[in-house]
Protein backbone atom coordinates (compact mmCIF):
# COMPACT_ATOMS: atom_id res chain seq x y z
CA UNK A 1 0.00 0.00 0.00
CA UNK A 2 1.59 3.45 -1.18
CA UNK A 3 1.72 6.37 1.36
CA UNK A 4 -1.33 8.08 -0.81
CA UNK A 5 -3.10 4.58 -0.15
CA UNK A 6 -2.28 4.70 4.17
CA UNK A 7 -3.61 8.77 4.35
CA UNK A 8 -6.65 7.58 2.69
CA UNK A 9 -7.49 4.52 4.66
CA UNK A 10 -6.58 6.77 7.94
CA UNK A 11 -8.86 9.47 6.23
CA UNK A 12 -11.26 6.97 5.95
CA UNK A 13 -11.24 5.76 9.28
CA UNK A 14 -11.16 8.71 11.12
CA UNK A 15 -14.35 10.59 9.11
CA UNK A 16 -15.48 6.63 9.81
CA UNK A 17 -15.30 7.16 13.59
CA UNK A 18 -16.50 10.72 13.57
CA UNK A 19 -19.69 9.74 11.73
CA UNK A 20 -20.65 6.78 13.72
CA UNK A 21 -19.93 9.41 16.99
CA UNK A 22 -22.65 11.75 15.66
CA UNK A 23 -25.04 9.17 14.84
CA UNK A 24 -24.64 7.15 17.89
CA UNK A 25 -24.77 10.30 19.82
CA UNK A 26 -28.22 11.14 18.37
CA UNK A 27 -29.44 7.68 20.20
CA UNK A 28 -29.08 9.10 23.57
CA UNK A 29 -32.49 9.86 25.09
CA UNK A 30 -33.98 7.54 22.54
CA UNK A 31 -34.06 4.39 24.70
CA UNK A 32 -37.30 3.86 23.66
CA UNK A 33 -37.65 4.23 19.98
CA UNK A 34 -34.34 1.72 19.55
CA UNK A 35 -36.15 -0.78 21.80
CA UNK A 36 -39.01 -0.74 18.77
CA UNK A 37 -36.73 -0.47 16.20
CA UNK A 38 -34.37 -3.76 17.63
CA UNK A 39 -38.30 -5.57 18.33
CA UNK A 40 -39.11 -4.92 14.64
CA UNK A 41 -35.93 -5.88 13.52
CA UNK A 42 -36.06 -9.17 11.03
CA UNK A 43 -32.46 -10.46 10.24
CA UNK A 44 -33.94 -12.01 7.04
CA UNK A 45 -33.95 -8.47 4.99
CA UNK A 46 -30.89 -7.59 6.07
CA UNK A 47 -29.72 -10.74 4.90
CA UNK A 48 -31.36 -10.53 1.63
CA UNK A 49 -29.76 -6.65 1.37
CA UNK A 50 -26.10 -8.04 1.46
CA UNK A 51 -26.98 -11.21 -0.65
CA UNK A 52 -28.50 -8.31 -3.39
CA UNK A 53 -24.86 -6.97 -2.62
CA UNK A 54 -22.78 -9.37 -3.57
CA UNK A 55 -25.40 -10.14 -7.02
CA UNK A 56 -24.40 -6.48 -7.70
CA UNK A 57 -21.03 -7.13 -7.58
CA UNK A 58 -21.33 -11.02 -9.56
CA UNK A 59 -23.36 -8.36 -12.08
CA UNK A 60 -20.42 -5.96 -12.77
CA UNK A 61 -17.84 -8.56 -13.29
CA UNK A 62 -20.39 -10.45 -15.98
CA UNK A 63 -20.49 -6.68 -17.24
CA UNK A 64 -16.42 -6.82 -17.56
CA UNK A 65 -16.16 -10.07 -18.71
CA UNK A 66 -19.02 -9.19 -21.87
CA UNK A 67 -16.62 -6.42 -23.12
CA UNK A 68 -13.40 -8.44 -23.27
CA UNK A 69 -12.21 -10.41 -26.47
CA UNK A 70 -12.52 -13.84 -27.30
CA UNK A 71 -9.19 -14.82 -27.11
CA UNK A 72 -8.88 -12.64 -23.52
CA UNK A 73 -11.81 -14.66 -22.13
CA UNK A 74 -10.28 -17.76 -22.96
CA UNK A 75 -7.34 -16.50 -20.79
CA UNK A 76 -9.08 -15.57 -17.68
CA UNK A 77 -12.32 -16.56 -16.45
CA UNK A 78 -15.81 -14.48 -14.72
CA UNK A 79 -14.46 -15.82 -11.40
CA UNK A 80 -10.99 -14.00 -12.18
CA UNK A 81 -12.69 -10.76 -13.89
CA UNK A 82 -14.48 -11.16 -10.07
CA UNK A 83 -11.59 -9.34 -8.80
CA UNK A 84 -12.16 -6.38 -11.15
CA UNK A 85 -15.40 -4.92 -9.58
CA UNK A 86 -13.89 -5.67 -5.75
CA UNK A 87 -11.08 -3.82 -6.40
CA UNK A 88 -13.29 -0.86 -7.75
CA UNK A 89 -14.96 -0.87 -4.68
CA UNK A 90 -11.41 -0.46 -2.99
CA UNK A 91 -10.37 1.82 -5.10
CA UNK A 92 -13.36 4.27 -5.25
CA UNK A 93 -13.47 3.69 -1.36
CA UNK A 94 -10.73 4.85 -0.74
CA UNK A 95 -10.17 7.88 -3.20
CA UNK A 96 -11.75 11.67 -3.26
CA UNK A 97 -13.92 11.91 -6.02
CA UNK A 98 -13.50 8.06 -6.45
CA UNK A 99 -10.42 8.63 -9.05
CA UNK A 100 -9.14 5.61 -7.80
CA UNK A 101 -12.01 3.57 -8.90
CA UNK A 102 -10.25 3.00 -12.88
CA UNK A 103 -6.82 2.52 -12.00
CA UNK A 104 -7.60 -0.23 -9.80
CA UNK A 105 -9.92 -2.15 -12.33
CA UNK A 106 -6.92 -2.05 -15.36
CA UNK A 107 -4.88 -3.44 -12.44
CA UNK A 108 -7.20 -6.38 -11.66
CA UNK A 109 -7.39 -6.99 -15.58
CA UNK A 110 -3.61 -7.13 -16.01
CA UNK A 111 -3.47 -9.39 -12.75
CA UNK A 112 -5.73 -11.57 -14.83
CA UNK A 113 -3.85 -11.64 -17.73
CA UNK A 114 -4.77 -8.94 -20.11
CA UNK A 115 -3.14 -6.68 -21.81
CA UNK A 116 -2.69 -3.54 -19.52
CA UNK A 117 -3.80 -1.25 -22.83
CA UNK A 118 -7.04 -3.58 -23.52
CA UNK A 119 -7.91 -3.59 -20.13
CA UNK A 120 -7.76 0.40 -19.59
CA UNK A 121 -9.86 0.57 -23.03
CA UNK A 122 -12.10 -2.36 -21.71
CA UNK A 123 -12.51 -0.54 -17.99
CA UNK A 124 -13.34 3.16 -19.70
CA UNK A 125 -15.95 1.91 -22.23
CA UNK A 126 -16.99 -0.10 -19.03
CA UNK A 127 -17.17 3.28 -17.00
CA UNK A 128 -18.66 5.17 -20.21
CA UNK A 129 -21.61 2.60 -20.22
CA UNK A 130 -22.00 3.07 -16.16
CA UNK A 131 -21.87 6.78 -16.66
CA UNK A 132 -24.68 6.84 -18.75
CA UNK A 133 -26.85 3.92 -17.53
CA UNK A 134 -26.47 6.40 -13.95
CA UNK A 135 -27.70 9.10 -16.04
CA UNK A 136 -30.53 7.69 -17.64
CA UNK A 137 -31.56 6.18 -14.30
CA UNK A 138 -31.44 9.71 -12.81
CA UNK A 139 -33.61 11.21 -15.63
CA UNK A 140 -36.20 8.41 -15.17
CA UNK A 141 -35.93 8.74 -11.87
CA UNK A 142 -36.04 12.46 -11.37
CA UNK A 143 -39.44 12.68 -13.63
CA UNK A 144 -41.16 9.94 -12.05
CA UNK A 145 -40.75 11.52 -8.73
CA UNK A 146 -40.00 15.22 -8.63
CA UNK A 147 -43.34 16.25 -6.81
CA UNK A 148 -41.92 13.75 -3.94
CA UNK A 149 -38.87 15.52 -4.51
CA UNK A 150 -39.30 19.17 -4.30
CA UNK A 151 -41.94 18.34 -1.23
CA UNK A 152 -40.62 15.73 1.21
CA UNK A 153 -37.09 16.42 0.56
CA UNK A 154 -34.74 19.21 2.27
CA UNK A 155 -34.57 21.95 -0.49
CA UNK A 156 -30.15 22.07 0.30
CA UNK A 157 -30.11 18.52 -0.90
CA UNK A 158 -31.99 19.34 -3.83
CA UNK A 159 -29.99 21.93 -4.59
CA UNK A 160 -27.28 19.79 -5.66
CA UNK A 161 -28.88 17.46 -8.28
CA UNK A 162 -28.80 19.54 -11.44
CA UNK A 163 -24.54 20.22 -10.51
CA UNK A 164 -24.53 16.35 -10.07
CA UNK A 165 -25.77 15.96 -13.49
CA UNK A 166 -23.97 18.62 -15.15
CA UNK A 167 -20.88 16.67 -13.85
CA UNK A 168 -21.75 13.33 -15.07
CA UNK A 169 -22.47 14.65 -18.52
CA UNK A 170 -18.95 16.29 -19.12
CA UNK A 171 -17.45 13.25 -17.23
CA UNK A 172 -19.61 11.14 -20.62
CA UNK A 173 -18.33 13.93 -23.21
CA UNK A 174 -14.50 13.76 -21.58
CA UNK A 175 -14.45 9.83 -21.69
CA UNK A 176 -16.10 9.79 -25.60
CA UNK A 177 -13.23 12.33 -26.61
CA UNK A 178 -10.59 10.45 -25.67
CA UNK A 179 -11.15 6.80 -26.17
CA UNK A 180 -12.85 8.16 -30.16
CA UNK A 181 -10.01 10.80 -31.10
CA UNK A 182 -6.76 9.67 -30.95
CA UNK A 183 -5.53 12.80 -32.49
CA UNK A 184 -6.74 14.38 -29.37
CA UNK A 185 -4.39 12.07 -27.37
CA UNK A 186 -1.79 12.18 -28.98
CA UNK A 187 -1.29 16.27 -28.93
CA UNK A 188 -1.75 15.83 -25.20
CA UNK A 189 0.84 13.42 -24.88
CA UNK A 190 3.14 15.41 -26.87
CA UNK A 191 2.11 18.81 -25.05
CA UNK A 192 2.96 17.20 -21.71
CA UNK A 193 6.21 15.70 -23.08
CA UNK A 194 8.39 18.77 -22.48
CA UNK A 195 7.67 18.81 -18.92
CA UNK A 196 8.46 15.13 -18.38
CA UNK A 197 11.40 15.40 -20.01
CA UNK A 198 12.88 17.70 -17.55
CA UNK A 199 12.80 14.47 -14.79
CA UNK A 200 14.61 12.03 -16.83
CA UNK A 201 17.26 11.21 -19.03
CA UNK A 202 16.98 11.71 -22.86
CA UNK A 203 17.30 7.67 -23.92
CA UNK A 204 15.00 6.98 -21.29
CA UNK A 205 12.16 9.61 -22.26
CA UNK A 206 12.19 8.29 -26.09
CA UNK A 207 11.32 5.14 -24.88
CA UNK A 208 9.05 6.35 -22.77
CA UNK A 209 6.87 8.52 -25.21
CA UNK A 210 7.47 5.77 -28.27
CA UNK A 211 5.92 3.11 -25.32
CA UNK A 212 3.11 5.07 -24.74
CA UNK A 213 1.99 6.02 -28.32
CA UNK A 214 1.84 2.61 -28.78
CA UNK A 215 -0.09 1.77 -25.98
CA UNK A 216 -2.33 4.84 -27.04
CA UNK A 217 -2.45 3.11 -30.18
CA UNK A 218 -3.76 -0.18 -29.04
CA UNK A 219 -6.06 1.41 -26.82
CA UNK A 220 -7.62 3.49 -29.22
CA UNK A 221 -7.74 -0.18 -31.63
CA UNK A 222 -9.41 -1.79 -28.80
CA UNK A 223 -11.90 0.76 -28.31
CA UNK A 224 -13.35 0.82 -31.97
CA UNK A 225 -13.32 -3.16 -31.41
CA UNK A 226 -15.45 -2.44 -28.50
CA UNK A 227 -17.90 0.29 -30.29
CA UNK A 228 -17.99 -2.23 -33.31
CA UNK A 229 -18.75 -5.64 -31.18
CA UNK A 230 -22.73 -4.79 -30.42
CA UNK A 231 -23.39 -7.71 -28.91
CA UNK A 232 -20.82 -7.26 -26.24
CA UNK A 233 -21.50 -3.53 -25.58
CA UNK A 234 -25.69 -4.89 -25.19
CA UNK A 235 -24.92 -7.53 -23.21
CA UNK A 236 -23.06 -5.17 -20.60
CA UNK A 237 -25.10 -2.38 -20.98
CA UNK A 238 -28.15 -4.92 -20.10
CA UNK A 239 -25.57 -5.87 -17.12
CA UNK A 240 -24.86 -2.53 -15.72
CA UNK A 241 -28.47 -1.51 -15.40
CA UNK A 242 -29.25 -4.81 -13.65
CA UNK A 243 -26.27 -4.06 -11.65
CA UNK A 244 -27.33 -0.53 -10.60
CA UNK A 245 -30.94 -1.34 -10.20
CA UNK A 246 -30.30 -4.21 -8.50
CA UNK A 247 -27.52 -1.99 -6.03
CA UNK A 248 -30.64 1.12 -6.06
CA UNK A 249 -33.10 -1.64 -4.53
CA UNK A 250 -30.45 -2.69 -1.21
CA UNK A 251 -32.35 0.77 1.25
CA UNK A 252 -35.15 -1.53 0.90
CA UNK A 253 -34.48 -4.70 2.37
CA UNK A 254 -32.63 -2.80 5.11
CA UNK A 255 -35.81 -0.57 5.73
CA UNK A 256 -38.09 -3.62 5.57
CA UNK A 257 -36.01 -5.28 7.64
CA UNK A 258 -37.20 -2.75 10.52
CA UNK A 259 -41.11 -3.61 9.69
CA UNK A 260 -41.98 -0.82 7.02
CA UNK A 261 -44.25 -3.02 5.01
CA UNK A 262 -45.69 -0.14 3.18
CA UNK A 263 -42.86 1.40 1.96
CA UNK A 264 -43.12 2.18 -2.03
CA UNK A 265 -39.63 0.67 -4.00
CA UNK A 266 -39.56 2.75 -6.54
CA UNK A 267 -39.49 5.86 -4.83
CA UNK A 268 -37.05 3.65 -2.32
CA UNK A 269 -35.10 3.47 -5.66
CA UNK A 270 -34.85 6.84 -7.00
CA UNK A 271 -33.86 8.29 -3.80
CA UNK A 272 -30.91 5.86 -3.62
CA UNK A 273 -30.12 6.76 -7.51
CA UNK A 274 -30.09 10.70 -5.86
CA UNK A 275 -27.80 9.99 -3.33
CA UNK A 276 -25.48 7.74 -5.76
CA UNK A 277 -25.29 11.13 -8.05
CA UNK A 278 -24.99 13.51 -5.18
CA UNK A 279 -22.43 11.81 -3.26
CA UNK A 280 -19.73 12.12 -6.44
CA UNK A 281 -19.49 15.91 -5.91
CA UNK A 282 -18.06 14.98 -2.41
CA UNK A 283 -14.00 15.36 -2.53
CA UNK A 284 -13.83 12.88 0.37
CA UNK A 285 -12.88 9.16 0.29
CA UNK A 286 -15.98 6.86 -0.11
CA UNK A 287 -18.33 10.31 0.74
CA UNK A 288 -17.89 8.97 4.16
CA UNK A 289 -20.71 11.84 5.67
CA UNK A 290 -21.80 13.47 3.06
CA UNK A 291 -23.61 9.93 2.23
CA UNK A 292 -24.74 9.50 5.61
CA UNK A 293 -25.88 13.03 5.52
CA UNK A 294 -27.52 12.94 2.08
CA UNK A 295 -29.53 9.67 3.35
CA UNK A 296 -30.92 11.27 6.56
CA UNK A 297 -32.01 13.74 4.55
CA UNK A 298 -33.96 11.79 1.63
CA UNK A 299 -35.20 9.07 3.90
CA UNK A 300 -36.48 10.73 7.05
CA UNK A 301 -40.13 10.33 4.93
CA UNK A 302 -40.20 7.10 5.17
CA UNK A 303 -38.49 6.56 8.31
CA UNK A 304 -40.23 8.37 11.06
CA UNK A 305 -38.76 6.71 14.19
CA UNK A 306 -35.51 8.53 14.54
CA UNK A 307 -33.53 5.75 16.19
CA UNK A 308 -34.76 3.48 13.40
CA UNK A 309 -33.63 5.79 11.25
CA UNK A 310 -29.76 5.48 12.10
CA UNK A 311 -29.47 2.51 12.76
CA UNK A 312 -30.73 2.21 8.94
CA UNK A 313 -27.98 4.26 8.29
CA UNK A 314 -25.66 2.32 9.50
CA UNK A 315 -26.49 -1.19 8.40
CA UNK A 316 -26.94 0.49 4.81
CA UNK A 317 -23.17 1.69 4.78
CA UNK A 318 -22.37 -1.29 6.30
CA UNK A 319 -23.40 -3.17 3.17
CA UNK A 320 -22.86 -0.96 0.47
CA UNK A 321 -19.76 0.40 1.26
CA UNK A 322 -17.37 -0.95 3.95
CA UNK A 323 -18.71 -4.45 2.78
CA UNK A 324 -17.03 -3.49 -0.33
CA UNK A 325 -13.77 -2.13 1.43
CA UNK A 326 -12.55 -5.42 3.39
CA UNK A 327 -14.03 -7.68 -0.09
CA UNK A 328 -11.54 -5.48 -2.44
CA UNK A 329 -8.65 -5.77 0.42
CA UNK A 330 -9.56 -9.55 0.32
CA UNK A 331 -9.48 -10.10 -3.44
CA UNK A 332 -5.97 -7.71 -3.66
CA UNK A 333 -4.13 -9.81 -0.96
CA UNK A 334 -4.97 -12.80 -3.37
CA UNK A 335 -2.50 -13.78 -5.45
CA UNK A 336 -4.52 -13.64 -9.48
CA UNK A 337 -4.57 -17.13 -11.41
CA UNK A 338 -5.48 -17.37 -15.00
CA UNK A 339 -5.65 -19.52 -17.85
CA UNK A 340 -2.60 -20.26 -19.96
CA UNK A 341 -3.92 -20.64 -23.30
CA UNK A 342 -2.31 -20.72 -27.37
CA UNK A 343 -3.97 -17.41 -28.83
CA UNK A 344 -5.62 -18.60 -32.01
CA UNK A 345 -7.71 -15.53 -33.48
């Protein structure tokens, strides 16, 4: 783990510890709501919530694994790609912004045996299609349940949601630039050239820049073999919004797991899609309070008891995202096996 990696994870774990304070805090003098709460509680939802977790993840991975090659999938396998979406979860854990989301996925391709320019193609047409599956969720979303929106929610929160989506869409327009003009790329490369330069020797920058031209180059191949495969990029678009709807739906089993029978999923689910959106304009690793924040706010509707209401909180980010922390740590600490087979196409 780099230095960068160790501020994070003590980032993490301090906002971590300053969040559960607060929220624990707000139990004192609430004896009595978090004895109903624990009476209601039914271990079976929560238990379906993480199993939904861990489909989500099995989804992203079948996502990964549509987009690679033929002759790539005969070298690895889904249970190897497996690693890819756990070590997303580590990554965008554990990064501001969740930068560190990518990097980590071309890593758990190349542990797997692809080509590290492949895989970075492979993980940003990936991230294009989850970029814009997230968007059209958050249009549907957003229409279907604006009154509920603008009435029940805090007006701050709401605030937020057309920057959110202003974000995502240059985020879409960025990715599409770069992975469809390579002439683009290329000036970039040899605009920030100079500057490298200065830190190295000259034999040693040549091969440098003539490596990654060519790398740009096989990217930039990969990606119009991606574009041009339809059935691959339908079969993991089809993937990602099972993924995400399937991810939207976890608030749900955790609030039904405290006895809220009546609760409507769909407006369960476009709340979650809100806070997914909202919680990307936080420069802090994982959005460790701003998520916790953003929830109080868009589920204290359906959650009236207020000690309920944390310890939903809690179980959710328990599940959705520290789940996902100590699962990526897992799957880096294991060593990557893959197949060994004779190329043929």
């Amino acid at each position: 783990m780099s230095r960068t990696d160790k501020i994070s994870a003590a980032i993490v774990v301090l906002l971590t510890a300053i969040v559960v304070y607060f929220l624990t805090n707000e139990l004192r003098g609430r004896g009595h709501q978090l004895e109903i709460a624990l009476k209601h509680l039914n271990w079976h939802w929560l238990v379906a919530g993480l199993l939904v977790m861990i489909l989500s993840i099995f989804l992203e991975a079948a996502a990964t694994y549509a987009l690679l090659k033929k002759s790539d999938r005969r070298r690895t396998s889904l249970l190897s790609v497996l690693r890819v979406p756990l070590l997303n979860l580590l990554g965008t854990g554990l990064t501001p912004f969740a930068t560190g989301g990518q990097p980590a996925q071309v890593y758990g391709l190349a542990r797997s045996g692809i080509d590290s320019g492949r895989a970075m193609s492979v993980i940003l047409m990936k991230f294009l299609v989850y970029q814009v599956v997230v968007v059209l969720f958050f249009i549907i979303g957003y229409f279907t349940a604006e009154h509920f929106i603008y009435a029940q929610v805090d007006p701050t929160f709401a605030t937020f949601i057309p920057l959110a989506i202003a974000i995502h869409a240059v985020v879409i327009i960025g990715i599409a630039l770069v992975m469809f003009w390579p002439a683009l790329t290329l000036r970039l490369v040899d605009a920030v050239s100079p500057l490298i330069r200065k830190f190295m020797s000259r034999e040693r920058h040549a091969r440098m820049i003539i490596t990654i031209k060519r790398k740009i180059d096989n990217f930039h191949q990969e990606s119009r073999r991606v574009i041009s495969s339809w059935e691959s990029l339908v079969g993991a678009t089809i993937l990602t919004i099972l993924q995400l709807l399937v991810f939207y739906m976890i608030p749900y089993f955790v609030i039904r797991a405290f006895g809220y029978s009546n609760v409507n999923p769909w407006l369960i689910v476009t709340m979650n899609i809100m806070i997914v959106m909202v919680i990307s304009l936080f420069p802090i690793p994982g959005g460790v309070g701003g998520a916790e924040l953003s929830f109080q706010l868009l589920f204290s509707p359906f959650v009236k008891n207020g000690a309920t209401l944390i310890l939903v909180i809690l179980l959710w980010r328990l599940i959705t995202y520290y789940f996902g922390l100590f699962a990526g740590i897992i799957a880096y600490i294991i060593p990557a096996r893959h197949r060994m087979r004779i190329n043929n196409d």
